[in-house]
Structures are given as structure tokens and as C-alpha cells.
C-alpha atoms as a PDB file:
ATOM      1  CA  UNK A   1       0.000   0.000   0.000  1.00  0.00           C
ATOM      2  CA  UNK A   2       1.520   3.316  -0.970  1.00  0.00           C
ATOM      3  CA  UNK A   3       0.039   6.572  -1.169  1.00  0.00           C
ATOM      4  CA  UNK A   4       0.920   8.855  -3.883  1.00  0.00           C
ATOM      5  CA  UNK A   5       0.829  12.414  -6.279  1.00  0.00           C
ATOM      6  CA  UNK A   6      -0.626  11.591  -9.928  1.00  0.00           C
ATOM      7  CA  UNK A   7      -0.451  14.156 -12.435  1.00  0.00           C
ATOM      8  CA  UNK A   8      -3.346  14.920 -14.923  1.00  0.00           C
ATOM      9  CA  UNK A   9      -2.100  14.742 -18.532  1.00  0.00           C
ATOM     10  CA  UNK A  10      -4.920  15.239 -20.465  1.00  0.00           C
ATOM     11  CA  UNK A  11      -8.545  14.922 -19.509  1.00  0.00           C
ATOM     12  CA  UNK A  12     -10.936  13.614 -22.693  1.00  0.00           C
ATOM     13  CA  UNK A  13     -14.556  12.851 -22.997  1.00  0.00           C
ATOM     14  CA  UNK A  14     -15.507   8.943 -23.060  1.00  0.00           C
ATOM     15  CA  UNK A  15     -19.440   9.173 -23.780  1.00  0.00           C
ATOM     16  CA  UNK A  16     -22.114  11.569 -22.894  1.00  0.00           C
ATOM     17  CA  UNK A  17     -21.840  10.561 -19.022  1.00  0.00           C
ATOM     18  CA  UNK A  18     -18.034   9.872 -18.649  1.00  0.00           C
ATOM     19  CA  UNK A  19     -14.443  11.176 -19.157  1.00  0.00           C
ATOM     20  CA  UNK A  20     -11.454   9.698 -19.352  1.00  0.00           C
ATOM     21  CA  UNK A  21      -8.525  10.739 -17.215  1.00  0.00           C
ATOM     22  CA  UNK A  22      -4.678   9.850 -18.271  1.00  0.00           C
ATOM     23  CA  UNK A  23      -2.774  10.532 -15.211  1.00  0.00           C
ATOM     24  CA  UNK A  24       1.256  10.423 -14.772  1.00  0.00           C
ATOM     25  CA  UNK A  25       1.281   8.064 -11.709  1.00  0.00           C
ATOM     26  CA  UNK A  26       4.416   6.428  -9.761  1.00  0.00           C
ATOM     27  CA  UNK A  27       5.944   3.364 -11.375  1.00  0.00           C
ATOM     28  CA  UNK A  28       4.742   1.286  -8.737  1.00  0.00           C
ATOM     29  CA  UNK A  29       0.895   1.830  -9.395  1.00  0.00           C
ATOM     30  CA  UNK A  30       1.496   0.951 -12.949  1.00  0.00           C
ATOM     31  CA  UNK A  31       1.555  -3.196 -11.732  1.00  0.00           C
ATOM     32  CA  UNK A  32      -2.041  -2.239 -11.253  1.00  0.00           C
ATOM     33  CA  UNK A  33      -4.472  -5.426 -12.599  1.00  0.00           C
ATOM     34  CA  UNK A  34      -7.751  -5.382 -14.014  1.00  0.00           C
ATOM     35  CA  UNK A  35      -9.815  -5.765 -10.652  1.00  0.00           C
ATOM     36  CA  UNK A  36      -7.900  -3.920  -8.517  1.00  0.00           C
ATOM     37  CA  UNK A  37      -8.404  -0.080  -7.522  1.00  0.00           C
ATOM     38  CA  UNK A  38      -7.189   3.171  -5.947  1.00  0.00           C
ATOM     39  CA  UNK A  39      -8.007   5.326  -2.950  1.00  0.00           C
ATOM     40  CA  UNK A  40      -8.721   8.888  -4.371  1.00  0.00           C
ATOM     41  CA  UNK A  41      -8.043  11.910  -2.345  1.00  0.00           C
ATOM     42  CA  UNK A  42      -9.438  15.102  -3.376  1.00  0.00           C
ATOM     43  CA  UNK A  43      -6.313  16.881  -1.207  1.00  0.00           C
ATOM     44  CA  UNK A  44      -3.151  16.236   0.135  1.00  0.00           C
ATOM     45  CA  UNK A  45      -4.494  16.335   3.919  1.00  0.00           C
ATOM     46  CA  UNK A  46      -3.664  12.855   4.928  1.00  0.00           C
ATOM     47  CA  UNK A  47      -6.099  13.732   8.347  1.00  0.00           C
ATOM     48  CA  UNK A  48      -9.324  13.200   6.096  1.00  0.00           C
ATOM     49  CA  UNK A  49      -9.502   9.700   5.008  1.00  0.00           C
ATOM     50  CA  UNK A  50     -13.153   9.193   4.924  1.00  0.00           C
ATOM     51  CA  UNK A  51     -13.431  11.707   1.924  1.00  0.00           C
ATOM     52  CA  UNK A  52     -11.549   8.984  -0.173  1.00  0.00           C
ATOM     53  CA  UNK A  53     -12.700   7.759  -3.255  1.00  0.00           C
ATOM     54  CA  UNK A  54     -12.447   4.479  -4.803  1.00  0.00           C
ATOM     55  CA  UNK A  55     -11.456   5.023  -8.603  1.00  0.00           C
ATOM     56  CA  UNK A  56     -11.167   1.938 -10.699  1.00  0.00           C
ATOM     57  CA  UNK A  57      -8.296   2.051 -13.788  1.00  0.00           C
ATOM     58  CA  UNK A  58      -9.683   1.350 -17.478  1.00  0.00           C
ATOM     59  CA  UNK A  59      -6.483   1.172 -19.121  1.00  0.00           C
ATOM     60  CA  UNK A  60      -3.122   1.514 -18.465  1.00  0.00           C
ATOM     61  CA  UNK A  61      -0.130   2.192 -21.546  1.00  0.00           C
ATOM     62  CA  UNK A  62       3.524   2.586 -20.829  1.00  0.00           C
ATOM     63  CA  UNK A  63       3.655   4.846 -17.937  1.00  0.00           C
ATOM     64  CA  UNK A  64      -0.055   6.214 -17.995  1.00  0.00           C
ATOM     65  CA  UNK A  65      -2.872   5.163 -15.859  1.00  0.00           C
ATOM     66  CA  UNK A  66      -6.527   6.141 -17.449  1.00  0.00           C
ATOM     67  CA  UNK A  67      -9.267   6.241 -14.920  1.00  0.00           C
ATOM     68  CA  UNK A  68     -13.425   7.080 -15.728  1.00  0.00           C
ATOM     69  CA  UNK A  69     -15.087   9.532 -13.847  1.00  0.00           C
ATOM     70  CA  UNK A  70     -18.612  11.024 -14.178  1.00  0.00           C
ATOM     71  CA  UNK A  71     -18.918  13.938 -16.590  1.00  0.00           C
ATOM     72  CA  UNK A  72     -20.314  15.545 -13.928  1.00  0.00           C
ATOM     73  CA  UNK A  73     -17.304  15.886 -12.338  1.00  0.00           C
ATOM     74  CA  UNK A  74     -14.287  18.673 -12.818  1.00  0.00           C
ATOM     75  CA  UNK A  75     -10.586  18.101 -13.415  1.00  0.00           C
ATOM     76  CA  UNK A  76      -7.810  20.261 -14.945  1.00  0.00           C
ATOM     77  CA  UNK A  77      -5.115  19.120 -16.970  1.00  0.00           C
ATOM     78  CA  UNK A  78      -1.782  19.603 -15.211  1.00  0.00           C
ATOM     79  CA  UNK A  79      -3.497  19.329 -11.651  1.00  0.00           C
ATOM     80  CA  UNK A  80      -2.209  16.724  -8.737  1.00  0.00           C
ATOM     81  CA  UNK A  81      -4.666  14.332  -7.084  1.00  0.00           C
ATOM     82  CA  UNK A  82      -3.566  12.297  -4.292  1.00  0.00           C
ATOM     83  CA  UNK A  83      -3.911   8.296  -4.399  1.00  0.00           C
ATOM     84  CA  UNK A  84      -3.598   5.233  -2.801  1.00  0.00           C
ATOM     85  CA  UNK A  85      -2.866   1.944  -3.712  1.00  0.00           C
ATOM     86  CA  UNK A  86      -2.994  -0.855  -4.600  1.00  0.00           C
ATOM     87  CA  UNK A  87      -6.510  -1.366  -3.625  1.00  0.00           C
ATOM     88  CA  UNK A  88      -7.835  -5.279  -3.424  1.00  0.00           C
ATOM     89  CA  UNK A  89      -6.783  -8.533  -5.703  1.00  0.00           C
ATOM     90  CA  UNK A  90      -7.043  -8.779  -9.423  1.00  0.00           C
ATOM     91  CA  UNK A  91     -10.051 -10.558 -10.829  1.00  0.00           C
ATOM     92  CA  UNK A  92      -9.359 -14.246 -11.231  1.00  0.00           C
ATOM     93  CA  UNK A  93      -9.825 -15.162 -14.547  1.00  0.00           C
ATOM     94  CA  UNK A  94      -9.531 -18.956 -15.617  1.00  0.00           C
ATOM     95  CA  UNK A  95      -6.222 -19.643 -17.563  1.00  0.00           C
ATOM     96  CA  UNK A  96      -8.420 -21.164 -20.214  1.00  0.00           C
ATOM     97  CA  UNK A  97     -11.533 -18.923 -20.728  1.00  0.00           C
ATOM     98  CA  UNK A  98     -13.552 -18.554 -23.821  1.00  0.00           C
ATOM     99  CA  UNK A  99     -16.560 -16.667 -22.948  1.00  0.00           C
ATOM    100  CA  UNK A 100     -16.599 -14.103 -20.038  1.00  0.00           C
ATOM    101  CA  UNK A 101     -20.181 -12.098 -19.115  1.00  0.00           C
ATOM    102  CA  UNK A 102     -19.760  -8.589 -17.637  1.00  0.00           C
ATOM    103  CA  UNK A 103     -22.788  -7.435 -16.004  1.00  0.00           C
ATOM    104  CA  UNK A 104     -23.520  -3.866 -14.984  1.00  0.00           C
ATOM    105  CA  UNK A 105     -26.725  -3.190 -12.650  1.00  0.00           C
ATOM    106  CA  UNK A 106     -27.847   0.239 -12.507  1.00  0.00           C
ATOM    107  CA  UNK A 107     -24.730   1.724 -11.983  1.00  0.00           C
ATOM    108  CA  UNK A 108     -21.904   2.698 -14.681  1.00  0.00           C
ATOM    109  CA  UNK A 109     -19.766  -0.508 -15.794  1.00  0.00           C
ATOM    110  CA  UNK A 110     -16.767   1.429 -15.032  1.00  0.00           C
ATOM    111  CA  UNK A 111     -15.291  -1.451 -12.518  1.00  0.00           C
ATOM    112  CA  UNK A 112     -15.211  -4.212 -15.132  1.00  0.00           C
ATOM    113  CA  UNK A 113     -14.029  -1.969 -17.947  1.00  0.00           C
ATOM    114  CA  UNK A 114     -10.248  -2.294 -17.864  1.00  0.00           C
ATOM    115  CA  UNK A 115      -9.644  -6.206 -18.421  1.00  0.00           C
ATOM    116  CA  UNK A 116     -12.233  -6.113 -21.752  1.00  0.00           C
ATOM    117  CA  UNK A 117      -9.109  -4.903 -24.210  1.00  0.00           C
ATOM    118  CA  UNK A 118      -6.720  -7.718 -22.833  1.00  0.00           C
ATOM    119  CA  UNK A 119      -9.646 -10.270 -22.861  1.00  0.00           C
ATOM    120  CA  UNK A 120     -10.169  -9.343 -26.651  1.00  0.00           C
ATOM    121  CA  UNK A 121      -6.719  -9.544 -27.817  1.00  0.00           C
ATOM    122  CA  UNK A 122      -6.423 -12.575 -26.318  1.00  0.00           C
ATOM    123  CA  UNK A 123      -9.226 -13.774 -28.590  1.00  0.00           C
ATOM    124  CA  UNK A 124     -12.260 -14.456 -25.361  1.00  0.00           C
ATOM    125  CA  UNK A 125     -15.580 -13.287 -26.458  1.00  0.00           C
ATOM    126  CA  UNK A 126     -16.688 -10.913 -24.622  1.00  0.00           C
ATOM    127  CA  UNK A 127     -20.248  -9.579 -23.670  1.00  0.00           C
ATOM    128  CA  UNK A 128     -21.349  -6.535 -21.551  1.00  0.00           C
ATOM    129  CA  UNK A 129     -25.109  -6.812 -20.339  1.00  0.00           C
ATOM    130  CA  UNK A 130     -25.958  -3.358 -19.294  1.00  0.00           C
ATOM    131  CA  UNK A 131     -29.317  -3.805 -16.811  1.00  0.00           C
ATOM    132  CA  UNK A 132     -31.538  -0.437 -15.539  1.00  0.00           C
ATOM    133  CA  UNK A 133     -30.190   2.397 -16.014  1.00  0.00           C
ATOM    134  CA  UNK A 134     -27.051   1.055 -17.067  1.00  0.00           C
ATOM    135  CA  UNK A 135     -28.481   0.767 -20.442  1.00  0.00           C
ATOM    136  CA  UNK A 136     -28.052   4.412 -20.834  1.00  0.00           C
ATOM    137  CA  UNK A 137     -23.854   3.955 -20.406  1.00  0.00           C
ATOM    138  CA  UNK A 138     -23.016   4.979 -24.273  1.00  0.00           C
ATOM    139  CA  UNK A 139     -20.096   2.005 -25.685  1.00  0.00           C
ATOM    140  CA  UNK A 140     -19.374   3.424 -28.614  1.00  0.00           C
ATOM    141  CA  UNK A 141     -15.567   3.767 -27.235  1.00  0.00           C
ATOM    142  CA  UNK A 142     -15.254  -0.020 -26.672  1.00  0.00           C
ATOM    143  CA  UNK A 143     -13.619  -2.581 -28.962  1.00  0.00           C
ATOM    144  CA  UNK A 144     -16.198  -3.414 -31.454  1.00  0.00           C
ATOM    145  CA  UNK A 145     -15.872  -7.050 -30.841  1.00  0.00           C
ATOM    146  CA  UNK A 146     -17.634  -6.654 -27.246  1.00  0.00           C
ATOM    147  CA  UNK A 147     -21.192  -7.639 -27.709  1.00  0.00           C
ATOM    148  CA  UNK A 148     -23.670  -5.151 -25.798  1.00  0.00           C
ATOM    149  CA  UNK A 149     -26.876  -6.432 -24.231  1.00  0.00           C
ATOM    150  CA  UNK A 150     -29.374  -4.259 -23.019  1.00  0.00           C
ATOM    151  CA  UNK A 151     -32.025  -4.492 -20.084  1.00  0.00           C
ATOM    152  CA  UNK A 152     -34.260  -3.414 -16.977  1.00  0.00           C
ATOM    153  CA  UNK A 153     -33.708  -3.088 -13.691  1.00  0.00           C
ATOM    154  CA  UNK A 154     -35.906  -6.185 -13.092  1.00  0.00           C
ATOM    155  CA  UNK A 155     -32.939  -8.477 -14.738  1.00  0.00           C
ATOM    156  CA  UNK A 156     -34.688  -9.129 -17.840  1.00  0.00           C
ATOM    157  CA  UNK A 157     -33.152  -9.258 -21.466  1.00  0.00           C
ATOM    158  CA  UNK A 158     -33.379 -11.062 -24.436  1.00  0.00           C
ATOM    159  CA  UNK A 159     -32.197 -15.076 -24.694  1.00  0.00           C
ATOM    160  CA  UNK A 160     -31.419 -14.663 -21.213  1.00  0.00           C
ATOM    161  CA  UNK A 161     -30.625 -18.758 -20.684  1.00  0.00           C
ATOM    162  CA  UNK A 162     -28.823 -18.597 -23.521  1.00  0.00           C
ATOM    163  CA  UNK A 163     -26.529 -15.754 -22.143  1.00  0.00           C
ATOM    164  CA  UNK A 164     -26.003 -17.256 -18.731  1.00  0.00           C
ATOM    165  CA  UNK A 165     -25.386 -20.905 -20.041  1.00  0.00           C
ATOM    166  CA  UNK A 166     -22.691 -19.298 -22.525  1.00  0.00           C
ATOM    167  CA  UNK A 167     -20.586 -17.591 -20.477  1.00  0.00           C
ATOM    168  CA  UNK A 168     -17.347 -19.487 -18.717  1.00  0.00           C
ATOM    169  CA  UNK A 169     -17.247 -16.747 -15.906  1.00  0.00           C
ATOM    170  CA  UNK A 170     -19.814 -13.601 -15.026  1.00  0.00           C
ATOM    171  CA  UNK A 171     -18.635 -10.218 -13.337  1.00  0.00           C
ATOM    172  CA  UNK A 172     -20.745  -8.379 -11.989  1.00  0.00           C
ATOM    173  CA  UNK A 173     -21.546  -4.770 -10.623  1.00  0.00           C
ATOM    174  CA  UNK A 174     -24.410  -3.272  -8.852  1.00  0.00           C
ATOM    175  CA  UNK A 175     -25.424   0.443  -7.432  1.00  0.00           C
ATOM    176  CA  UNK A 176     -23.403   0.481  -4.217  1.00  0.00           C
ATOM    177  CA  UNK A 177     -26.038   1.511  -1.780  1.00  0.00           C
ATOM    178  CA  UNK A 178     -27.858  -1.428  -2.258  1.00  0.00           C
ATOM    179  CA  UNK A 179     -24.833  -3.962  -2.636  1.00  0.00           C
ATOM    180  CA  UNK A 180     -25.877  -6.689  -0.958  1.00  0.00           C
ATOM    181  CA  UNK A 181     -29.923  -6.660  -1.809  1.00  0.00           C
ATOM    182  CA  UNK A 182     -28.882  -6.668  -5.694  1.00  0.00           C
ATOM    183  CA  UNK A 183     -26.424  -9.821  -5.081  1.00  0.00           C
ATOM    184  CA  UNK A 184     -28.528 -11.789  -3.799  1.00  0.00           C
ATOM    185  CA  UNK A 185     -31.149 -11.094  -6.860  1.00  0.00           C
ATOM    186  CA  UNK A 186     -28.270 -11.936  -8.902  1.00  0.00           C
ATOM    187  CA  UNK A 187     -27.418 -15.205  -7.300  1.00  0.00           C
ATOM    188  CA  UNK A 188     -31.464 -16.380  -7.496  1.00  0.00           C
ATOM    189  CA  UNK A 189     -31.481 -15.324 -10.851  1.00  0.00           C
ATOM    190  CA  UNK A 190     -28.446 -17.552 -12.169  1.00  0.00           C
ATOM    191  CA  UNK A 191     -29.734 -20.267  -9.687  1.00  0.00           C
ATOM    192  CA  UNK A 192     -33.023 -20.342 -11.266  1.00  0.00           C
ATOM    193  CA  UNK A 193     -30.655 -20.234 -15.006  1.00  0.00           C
ATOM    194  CA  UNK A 194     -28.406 -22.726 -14.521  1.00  0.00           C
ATOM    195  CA  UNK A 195     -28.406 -26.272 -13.078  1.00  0.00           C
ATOM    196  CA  UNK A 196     -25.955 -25.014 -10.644  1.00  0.00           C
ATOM    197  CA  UNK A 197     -23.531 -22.359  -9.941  1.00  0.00           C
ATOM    198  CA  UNK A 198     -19.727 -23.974  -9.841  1.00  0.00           C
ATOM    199  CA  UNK A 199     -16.930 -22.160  -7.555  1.00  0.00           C
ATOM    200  CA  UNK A 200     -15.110 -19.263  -9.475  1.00  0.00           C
ATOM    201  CA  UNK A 201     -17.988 -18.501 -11.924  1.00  0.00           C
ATOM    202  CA  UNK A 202     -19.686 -15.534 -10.052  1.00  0.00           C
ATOM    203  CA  UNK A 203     -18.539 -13.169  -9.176  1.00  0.00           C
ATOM    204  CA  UNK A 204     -19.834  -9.276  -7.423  1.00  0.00           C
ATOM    205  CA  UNK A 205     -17.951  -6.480  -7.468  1.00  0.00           C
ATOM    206  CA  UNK A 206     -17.825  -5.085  -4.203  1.00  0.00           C
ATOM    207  CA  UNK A 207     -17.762  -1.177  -3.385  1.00  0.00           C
ATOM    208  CA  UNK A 208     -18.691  -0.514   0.053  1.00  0.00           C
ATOM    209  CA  UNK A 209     -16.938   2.438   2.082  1.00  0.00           C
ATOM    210  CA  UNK A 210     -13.228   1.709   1.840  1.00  0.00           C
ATOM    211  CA  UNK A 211     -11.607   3.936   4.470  1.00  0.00           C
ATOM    212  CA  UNK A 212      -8.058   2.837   4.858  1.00  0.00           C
ATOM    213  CA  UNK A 213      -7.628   0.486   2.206  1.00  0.00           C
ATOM    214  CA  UNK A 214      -5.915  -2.628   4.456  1.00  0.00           C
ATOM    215  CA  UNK A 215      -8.952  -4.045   6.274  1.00  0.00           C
ATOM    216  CA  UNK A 216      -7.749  -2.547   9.555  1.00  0.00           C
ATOM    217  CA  UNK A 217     -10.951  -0.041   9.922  1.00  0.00           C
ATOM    218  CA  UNK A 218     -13.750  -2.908   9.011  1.00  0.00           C
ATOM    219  CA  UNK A 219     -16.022  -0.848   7.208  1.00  0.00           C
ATOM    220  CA  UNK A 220     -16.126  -3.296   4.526  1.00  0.00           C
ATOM    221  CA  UNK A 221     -16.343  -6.505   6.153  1.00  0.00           C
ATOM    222  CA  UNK A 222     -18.529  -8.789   3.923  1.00  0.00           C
ATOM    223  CA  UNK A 223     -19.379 -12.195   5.279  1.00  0.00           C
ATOM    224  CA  UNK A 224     -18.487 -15.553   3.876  1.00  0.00           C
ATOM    225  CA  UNK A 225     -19.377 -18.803   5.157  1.00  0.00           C
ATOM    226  CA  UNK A 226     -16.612 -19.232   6.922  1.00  0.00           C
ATOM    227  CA  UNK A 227     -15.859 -15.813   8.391  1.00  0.00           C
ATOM    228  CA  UNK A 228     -16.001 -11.894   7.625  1.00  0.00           C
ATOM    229  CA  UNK A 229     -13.293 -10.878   5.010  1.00  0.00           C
ATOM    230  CA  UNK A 230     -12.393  -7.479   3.849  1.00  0.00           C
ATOM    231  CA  UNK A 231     -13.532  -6.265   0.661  1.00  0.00           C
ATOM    232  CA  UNK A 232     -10.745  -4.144   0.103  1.00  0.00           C
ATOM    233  CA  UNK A 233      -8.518  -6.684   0.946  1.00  0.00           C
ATOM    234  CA  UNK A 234      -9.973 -10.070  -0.485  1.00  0.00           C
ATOM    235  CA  UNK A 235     -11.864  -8.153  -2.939  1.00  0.00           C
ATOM    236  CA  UNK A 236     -13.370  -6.272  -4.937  1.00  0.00           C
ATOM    237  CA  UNK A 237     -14.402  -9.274  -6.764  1.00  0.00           C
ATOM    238  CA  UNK A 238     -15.654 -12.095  -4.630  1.00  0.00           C
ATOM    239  CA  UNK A 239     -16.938 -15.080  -5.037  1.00  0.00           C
ATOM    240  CA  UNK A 240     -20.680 -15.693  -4.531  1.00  0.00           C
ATOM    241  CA  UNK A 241     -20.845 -19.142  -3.919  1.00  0.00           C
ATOM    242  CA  UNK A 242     -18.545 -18.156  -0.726  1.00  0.00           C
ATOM    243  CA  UNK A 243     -20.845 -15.385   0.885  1.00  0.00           C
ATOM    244  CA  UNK A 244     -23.261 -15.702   3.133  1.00  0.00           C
ATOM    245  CA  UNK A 245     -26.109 -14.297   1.008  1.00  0.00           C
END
């Protein structure tokens, strides 16, 4: 865990809703994995860590780090934001993997954006379901191989056995005020899909309150069947076959 100064290079729109940030960050964040995140700091007052952000990464090339952030939101090239990391464990993809599911739940797919490039060069098919109002996130700036699936907040889409039975391994990310309430809709849903749900095929995308980053304040405790882990150590993407949901 380090905490460091990033440098805005150049701040560039992504869609309608999002922007792209390409920030000059210390070597040592650069071993960043898809899955894994950064504390953001709006100042350099180390005495305020409850105003942290969590930011996930969406690409990384040579020595830049991109992050996505809300339109909504202001940044200046050639400004310093403060960060911390590295946040959580990568995302544990199978060594062999054909088809991976990302699935976005009312809430920007931002956190399971930055392994879809990798996934496609390495030739896995790829498809982004985009559920509620995450059907309005505009993917025009994706690779063209992804395949984009649209539908409502009450997990309905098209051929929806079809898409669950496809897919070797499902990611998935919900609105983070009601974390725990959407997983366990998504874990009836796939139970009621498929004959049965093996270990290391769903996973949710955890973003509670993370605080300090090392599991030492508990604020994101999530429980498992054995015993409470840390999201933002053990996490962000757990397993749901492990929780207690």
C-alpha cells in the first residue's frame, strides 16, 4: 500500500456521461491489474480519510494510468490528485476462458471496464449486459468485438438462458447503496438459469466504504461462510458461492 501524487495529462470525454482521465502516476501503481483499484483523495491532507474515493483504472499504456469519472465531475489538466494503492486482488480469470459475461446493474460498468481490451486480444468473447439504467452507459468507445446487451432493472433481457449458459465466468456490478440486496437477486437469478452455480464462476464487485484500504478499519467486512473478510482486501471481486447471502 503506498500513497501517492498523480499528475493529470490530459482529460478527454468517453461518452455523454463519462471522461477519461490519463494521469502520470508512480511506477509502482502501474503493476495495477484489471480488478484492482485506488483510494482517491481530493487533497493532500492525509487527516481526512473518509473523503476517499475508490477510482477503478480502465487502461493503463507505458507509464499512464486512465481512470473514468462522471462527466459531472471537474478536473484540470496539469493538476495533482492524491492516491492510494494498490486497492484489493485482481479478478481471477480462468487460464483457459472462452466466454466471459460482464454485467452492470444500474450503476456505470466502469469497474469491469479495464480487463475487456486484454480479454479481446487474447481472442475471449466478450459480452457486456448493461441492466436499468445502465443501459443508458453509451459504448461506442469499446472494442467493437464486445457484444452489448441491453435491459431493466428487473434483470430481464433477451435469450437470457442462452446468455447465462454461454458464459465461462460472469462479473458483476451493482449500485453500491444497495450492494448486498442486488447480489442476492443476482445469485437467485443464475440459480433459477443454470443447473448449478460452480466455484469461481460468479462473481460481485464489491464497493462498500473503503476507508483505509488494508482491512484494519472494518467498514467493509462482507461475510463468507466461513468468516467476515475485507472487501478491500480479499476483494473487490468475490466469489458468490462463498458469501453468506
Amino acid at each position: 500500500m503506498k500513497e501517492t501524487q498523480a499528475l493529470i495529462q490530459r482529460v478527454r470525454r468517453a461518452n455523454s456521461t463519462h471522461q477519461h482521465l490519463d494521469l502520470s502516476v508512480d511506477p509502482a501503481l502501474l503493476s495495477l491489474k484489471a480488478g484492482q483499484a485506488l483510494l482517491y483523495r481530493p487533497d493532500g491532507d492525509t487527516l481526512q480519510p473518509y473523503l476517499r474515493e475508490l477510482w477503478f483504472p480502465v487502461d493503463i499504456d507505458k507509464d499512464t494510468l486512465t481512470v473514468e469519472r462522471p462527466i459531472s465531475e471537474h478536473y484540470e489538466p496539469g493538476s495533482v490528485v492524491y492516491l492510494t494503492g494498490l486497492i484489493g486482488k485482481p479478478f481471477r480469470f480462468r487460464r483457459t476462458l472462452r466466454n466471459v459475461l460482464l454485467v452492470a446493474h444500474n450503476t456505470a460498468p466502469t469497474p469491469l471496464l479495464m480487463p475487456v481490451q486484454p480479454l479481446v486480444k487474447n481472442h475471449v468473447s466478450v459480452t457486456l449486459l448493461l441492466l436499468g439504467s445502465a443501459s443508458e452507459y453509451e459504448t461506442d468507445h469499446l472494442p467493437p468485438e464486445v457484444e452489448i446487451i441491453h435491459g431493466d432493472g428487473d434483470f430481464q433481457w433477451p435469450s437470457r438462458v442462452t446468455t447465462v449458459g454461454w458464459a465461462d465466468q460472469v462479473f458483476v456490478t451493482v449500485a453500491p447503496e444497495v450492494e448486498m440486496d442486488s447480489f442476492r437477486r443476482v445469485w437467485q437469478l443464475f440459480s433459477e438459469l443454470r443447473n448449478d452455480i460452480p466455484s469461481s464462476f460468479l462473481f460481485g464487485v464489491f464497493r462498500p466504504p473503503f476507508p483505509c484500504g488494508i482491512g484494519a478499519c472494518e467498514s467493509c467486512l462482507v461475510n463468507t461462510r466461513k468468516d467476515a473478510v475485507a472487501a478491500c482486501v480479499e476483494g473487490p471481486a468475490l466469489d458468490l458461492t462463498e458469501l453468506k447471502l
